[in-house]
C-alpha atoms as a PDB file:
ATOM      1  CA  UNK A   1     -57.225  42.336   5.615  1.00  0.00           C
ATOM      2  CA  UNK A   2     -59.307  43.740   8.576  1.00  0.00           C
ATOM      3  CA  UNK A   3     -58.003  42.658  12.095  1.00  0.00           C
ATOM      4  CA  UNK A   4     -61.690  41.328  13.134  1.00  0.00           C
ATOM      5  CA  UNK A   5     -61.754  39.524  10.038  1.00  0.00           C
ATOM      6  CA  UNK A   6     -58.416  37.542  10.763  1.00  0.00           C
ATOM      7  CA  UNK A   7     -59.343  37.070  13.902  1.00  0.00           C
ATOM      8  CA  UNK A   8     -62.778  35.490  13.253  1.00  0.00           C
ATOM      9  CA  UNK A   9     -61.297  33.314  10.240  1.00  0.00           C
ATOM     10  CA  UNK A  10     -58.653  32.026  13.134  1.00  0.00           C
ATOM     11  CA  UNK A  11     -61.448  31.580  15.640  1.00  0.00           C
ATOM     12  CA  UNK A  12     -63.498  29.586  13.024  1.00  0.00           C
ATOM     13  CA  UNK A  13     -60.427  27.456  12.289  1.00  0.00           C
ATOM     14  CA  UNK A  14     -59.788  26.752  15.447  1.00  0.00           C
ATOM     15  CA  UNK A  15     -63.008  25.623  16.433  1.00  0.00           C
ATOM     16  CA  UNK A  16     -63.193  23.230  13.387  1.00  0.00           C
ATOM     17  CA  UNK A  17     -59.468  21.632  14.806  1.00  0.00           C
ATOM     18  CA  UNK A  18     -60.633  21.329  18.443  1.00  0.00           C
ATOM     19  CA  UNK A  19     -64.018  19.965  17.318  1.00  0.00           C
ATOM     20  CA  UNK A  20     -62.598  17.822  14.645  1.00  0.00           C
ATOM     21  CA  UNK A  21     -59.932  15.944  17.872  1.00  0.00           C
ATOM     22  CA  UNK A  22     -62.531  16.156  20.564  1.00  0.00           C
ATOM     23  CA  UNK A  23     -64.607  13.860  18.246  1.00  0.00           C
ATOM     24  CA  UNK A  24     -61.819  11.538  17.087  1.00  0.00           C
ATOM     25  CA  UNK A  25     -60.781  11.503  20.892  1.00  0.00           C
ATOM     26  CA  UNK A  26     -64.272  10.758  22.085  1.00  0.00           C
ATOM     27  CA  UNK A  27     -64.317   8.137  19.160  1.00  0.00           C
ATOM     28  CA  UNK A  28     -61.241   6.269  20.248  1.00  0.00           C
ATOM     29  CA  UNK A  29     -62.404   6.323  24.340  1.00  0.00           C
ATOM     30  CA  UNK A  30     -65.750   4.955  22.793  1.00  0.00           C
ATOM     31  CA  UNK A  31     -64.195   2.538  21.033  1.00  0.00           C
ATOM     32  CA  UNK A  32     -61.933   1.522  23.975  1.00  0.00           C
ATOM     33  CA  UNK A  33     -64.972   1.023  26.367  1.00  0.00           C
ATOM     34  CA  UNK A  34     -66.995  -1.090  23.889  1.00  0.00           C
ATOM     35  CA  UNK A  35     -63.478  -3.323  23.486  1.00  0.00           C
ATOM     36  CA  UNK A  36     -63.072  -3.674  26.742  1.00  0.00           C
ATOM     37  CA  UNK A  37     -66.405  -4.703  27.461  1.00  0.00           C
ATOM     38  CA  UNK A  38     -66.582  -7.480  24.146  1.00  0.00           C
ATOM     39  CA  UNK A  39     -63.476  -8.573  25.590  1.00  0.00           C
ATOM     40  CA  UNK A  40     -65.271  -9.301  29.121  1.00  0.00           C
ATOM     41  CA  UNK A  41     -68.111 -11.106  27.048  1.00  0.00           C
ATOM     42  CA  UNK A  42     -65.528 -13.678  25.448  1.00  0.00           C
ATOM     43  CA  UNK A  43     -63.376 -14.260  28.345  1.00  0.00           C
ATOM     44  CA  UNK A  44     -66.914 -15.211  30.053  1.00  0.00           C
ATOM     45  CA  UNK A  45     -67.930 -17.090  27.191  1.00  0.00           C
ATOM     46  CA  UNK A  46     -64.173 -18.715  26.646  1.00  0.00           C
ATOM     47  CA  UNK A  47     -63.302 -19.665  30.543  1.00  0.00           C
ATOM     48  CA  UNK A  48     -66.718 -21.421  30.460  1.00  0.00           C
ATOM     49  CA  UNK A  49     -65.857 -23.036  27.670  1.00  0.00           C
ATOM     50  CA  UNK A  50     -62.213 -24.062  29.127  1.00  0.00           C
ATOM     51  CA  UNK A  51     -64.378 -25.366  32.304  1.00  0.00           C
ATOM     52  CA  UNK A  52     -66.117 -27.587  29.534  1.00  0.00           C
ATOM     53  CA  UNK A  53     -62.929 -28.814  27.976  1.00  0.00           C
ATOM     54  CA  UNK A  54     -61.257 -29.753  31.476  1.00  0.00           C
ATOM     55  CA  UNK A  55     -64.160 -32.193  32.022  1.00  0.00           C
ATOM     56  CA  UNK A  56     -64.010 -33.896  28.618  1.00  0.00           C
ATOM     57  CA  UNK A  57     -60.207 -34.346  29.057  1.00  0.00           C
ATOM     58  CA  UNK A  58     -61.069 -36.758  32.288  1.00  0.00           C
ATOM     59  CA  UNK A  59     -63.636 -38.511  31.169  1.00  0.00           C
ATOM     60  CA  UNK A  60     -62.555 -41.726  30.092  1.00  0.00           C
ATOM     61  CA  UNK A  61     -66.178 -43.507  29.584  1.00  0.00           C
ATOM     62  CA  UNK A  62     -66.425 -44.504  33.639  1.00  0.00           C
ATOM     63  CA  UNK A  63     -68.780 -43.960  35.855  1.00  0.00           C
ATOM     64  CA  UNK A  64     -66.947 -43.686  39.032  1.00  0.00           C
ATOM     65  CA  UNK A  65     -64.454 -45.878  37.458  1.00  0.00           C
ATOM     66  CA  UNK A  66     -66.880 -48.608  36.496  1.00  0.00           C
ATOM     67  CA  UNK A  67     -68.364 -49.419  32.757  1.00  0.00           C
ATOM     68  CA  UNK A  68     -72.504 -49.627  32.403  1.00  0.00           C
ATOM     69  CA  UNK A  69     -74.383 -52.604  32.712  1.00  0.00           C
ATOM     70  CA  UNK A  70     -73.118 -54.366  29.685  1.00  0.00           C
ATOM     71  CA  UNK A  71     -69.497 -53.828  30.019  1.00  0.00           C
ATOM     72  CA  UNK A  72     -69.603 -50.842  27.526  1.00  0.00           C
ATOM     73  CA  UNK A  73     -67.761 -47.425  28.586  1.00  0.00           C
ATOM     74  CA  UNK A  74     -70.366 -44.487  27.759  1.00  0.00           C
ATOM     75  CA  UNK A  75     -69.396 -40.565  27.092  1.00  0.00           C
ATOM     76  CA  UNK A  76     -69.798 -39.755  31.365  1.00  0.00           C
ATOM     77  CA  UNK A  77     -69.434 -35.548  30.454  1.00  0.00           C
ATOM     78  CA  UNK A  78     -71.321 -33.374  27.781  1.00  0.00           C
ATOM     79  CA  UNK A  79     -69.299 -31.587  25.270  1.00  0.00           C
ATOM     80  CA  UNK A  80     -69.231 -27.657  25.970  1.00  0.00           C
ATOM     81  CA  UNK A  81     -70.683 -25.337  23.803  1.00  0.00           C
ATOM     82  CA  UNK A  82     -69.297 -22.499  22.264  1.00  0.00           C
ATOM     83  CA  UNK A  83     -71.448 -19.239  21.206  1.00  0.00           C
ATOM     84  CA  UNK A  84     -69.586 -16.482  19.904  1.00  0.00           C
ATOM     85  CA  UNK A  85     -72.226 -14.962  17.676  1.00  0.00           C
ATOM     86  CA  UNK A  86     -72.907 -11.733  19.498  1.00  0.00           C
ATOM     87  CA  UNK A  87     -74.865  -8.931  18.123  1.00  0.00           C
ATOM     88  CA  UNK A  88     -75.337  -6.300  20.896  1.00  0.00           C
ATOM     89  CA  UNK A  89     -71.576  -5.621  20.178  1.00  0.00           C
ATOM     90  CA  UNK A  90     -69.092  -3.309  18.105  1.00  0.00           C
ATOM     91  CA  UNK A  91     -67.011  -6.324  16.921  1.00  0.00           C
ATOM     92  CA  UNK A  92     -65.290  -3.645  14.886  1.00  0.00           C
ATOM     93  CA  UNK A  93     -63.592  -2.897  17.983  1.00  0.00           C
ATOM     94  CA  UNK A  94     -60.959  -5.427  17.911  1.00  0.00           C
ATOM     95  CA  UNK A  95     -58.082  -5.550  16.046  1.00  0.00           C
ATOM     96  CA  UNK A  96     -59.164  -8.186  12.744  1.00  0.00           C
ATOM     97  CA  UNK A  97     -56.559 -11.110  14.159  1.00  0.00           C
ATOM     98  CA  UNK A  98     -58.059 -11.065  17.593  1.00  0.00           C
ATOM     99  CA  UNK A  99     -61.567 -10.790  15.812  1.00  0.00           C
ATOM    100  CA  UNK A 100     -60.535 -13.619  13.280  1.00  0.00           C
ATOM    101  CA  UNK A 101     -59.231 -16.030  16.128  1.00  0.00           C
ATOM    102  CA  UNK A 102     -62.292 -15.803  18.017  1.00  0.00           C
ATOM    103  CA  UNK A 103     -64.920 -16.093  15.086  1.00  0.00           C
ATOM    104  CA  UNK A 104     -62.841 -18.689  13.617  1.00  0.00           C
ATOM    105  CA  UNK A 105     -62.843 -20.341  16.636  1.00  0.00           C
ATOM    106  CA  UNK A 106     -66.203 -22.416  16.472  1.00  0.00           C
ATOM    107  CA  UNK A 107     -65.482 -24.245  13.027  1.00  0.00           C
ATOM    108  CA  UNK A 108     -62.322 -25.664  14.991  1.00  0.00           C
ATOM    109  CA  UNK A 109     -65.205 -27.152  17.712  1.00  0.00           C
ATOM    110  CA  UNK A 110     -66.744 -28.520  14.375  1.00  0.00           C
ATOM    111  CA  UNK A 111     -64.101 -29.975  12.962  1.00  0.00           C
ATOM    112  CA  UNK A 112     -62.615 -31.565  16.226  1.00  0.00           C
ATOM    113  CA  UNK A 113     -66.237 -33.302  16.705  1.00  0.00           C
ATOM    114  CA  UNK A 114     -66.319 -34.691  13.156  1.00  0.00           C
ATOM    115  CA  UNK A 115     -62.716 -36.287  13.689  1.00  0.00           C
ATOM    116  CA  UNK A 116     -63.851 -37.355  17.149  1.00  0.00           C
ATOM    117  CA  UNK A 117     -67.052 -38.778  15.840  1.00  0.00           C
ATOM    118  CA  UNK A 118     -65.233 -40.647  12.826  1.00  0.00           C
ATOM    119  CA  UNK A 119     -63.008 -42.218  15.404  1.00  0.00           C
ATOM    120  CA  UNK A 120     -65.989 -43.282  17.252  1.00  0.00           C
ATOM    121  CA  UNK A 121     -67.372 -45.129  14.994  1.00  0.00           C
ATOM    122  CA  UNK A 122     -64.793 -47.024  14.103  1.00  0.00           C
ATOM    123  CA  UNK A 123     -63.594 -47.284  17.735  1.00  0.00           C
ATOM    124  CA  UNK A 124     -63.561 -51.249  19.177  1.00  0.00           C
ATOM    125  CA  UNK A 125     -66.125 -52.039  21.653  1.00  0.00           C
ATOM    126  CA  UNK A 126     -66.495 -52.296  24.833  1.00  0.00           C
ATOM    127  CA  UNK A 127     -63.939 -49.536  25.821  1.00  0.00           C
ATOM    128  CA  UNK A 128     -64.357 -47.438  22.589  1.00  0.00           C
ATOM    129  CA  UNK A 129     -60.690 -46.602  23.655  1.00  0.00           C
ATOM    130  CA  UNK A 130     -59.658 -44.894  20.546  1.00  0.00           C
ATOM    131  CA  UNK A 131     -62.509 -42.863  20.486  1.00  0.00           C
ATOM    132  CA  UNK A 132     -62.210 -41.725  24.210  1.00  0.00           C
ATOM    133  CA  UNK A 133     -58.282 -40.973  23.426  1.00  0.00           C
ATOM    134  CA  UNK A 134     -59.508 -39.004  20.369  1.00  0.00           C
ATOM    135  CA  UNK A 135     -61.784 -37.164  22.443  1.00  0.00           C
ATOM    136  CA  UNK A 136     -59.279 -36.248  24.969  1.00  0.00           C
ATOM    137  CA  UNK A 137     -56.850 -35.191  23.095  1.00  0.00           C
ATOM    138  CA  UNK A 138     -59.147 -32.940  20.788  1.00  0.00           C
ATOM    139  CA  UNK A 139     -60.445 -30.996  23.734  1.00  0.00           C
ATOM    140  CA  UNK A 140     -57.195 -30.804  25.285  1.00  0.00           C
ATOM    141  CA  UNK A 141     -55.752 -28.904  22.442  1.00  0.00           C
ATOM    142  CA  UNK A 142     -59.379 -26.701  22.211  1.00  0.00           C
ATOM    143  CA  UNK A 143     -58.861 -25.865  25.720  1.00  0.00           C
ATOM    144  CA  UNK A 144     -55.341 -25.059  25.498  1.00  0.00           C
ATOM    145  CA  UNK A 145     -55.915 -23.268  22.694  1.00  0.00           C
ATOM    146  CA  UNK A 146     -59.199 -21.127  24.455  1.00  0.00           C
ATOM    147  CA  UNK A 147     -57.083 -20.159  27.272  1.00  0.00           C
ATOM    148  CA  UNK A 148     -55.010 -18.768  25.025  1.00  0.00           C
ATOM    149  CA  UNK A 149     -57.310 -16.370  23.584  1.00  0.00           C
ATOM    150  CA  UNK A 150     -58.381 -15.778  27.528  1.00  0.00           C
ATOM    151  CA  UNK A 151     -54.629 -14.711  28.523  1.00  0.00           C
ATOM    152  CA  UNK A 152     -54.104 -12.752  25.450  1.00  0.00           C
ATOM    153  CA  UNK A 153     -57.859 -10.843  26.230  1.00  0.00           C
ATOM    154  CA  UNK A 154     -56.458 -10.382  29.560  1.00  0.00           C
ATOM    155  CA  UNK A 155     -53.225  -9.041  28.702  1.00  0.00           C
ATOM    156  CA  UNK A 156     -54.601  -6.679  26.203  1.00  0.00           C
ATOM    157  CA  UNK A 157     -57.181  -5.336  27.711  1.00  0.00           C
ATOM    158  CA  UNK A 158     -56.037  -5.713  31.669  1.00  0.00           C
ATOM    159  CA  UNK A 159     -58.429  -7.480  32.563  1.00  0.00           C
ATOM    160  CA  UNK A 160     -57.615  -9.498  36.048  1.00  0.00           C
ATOM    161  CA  UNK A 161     -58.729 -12.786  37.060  1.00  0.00           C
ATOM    162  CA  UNK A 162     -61.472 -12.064  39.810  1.00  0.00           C
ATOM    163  CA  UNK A 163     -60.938 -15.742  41.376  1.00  0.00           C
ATOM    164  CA  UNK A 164     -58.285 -18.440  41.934  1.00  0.00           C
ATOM    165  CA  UNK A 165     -58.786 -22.466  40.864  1.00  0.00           C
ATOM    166  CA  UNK A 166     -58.490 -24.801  43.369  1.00  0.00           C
ATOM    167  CA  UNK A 167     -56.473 -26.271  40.380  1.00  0.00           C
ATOM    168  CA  UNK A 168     -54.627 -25.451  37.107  1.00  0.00           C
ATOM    169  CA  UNK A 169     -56.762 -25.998  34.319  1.00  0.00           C
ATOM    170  CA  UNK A 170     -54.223 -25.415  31.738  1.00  0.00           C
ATOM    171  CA  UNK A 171     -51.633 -27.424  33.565  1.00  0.00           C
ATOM    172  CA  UNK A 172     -53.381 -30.048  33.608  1.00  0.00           C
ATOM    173  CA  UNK A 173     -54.693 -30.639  30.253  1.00  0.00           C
ATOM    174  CA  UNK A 174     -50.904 -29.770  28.734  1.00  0.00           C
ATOM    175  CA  UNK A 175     -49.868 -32.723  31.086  1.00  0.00           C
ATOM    176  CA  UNK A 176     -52.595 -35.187  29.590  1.00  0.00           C
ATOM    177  CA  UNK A 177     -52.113 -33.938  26.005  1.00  0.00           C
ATOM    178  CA  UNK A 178     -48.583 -35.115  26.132  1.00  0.00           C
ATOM    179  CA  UNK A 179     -49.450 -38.040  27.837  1.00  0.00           C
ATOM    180  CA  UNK A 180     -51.576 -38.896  24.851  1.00  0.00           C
ATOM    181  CA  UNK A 181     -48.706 -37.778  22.059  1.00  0.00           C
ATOM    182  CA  UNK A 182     -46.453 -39.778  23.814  1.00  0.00           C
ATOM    183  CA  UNK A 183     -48.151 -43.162  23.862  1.00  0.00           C
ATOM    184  CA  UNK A 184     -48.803 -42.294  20.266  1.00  0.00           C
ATOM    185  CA  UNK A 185     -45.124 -41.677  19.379  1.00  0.00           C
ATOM    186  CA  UNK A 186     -44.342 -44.956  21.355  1.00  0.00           C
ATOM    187  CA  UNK A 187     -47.564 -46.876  19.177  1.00  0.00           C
ATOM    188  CA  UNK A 188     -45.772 -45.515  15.735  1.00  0.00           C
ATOM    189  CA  UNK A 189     -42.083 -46.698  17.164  1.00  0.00           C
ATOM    190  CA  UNK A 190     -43.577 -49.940  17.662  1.00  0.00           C
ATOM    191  CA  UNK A 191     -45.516 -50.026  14.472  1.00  0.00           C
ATOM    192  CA  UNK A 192     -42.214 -48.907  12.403  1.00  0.00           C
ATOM    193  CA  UNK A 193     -40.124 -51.911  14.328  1.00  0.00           C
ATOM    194  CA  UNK A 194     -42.766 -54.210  14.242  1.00  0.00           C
ATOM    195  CA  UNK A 195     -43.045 -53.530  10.040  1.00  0.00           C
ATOM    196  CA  UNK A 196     -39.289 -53.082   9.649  1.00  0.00           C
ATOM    197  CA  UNK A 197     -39.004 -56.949  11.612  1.00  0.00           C
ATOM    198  CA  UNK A 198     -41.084 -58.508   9.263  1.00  0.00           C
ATOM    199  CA  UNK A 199     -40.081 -56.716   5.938  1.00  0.00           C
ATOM    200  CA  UNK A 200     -35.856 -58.228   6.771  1.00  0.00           C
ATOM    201  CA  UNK A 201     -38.208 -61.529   7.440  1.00  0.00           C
ATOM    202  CA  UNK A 202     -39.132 -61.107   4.080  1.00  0.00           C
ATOM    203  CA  UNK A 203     -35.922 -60.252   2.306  1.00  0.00           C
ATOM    204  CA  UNK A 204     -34.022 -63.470   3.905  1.00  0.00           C
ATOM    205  CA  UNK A 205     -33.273 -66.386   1.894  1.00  0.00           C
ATOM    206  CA  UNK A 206     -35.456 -69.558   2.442  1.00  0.00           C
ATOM    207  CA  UNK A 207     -34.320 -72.689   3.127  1.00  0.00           C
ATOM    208  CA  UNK A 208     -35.388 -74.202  -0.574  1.00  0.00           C
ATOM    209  CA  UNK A 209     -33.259 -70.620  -2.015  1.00  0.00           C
ATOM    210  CA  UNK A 210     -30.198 -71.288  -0.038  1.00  0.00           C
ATOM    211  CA  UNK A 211     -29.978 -75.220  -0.834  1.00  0.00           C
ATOM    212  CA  UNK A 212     -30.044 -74.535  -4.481  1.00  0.00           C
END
């Protein structure tokens, strides 16, 4: 074969090969960039929503530790809102578990508020205290579980935090989350004793039993 030819056919060939990388390399910075900046979006969207979930953890139906005019403790602090429906981005972008835990993430909003509402409304005036405890404890574990999804954003894409709380968010609602489990573990342990007490009650001889 002629020595132009070869050299043409290699030049063609090699053309294709460094086109063919420059494009997947160009795809993957591309697809970096729009990553990184969906994963700016959520943490936005998610620390707000943290913010949110703070505030619902103290509010215990006081206003400025006092009940309303009848005696009756009110909701004091809206429930955040969570939007995660973007459209102006390339959702393709993230890996499908980090994509999944974020989409996912408003139908566990939904289904806290329909356990927190069903509490409510069987909740025992004035205090409502069952329903304020269900509240707490349902945003507590959303806003544990948000930061979550924050930090791991962060970590993947490193992305630093630009500011530093006067407090620890997180901290804070771990502390009254466990609060919460733990008067409910003592409630059961008390429950359990109280049922155990009266079902030996039960299996004791009476008086009439034990004379005959």
């Amino acid at each position: 074969m002629d020595e132009k030819i070869v050299i043409g056919l290699f030049g063609v060939v090699l053309g294709f090969f460094l086109n063919f990388f420059k494009d997947i390399f160009t795809a993957r910075q591309t697809r970096k960039k729009e990553a990184k900046y969906l994963a700016i979006r959520m943490i936005c969207i998610f620390e707000s929503f943290v913010d949110g979930c703070a505030a619902v953890v103290g509010d215990d139906g006081l206003y400025h530790g006092q009940p309303d005019e009848d005696g009756y403790h009110r909701v004091q602090v809206k429930t955040p809102e969570l939007d995660v429906e973007l459209k102006d981005v390339n959702w393709k972008s993230f890996s499908p578990q980090l994509m999944y835990e974020i989409l996912y993430f408003p139908s566990l909003v939904k289904e806290a508020n329909s356990f927190i509402s069903n509490t409510f409304e069987y909740a025992s005036p004035p205090d409502f205290s069952e329903g304020f405890e269900e509240r707490r404890y349902q945003y507590s574990t959303l806003g544990l579980k948000a930061a979550e999804i924050t930090q791991k954003l962060r970590n993947q894409y490193s992305i630093p935090k630009n500011h530093i709380s006067s407090w620890d968010m997180v901290e804070y609602m771990l502390n009254e989350k466990n609060k919460i489990n733990e008067l409910r573990l003592g409630r059961k342990k008390a429950h359990e004793e109280r049922n155990a007490s009266l079902h030996n009650k039960s299996m004791q001889p009476t008086a009439d039993a034990s004379a005959d």
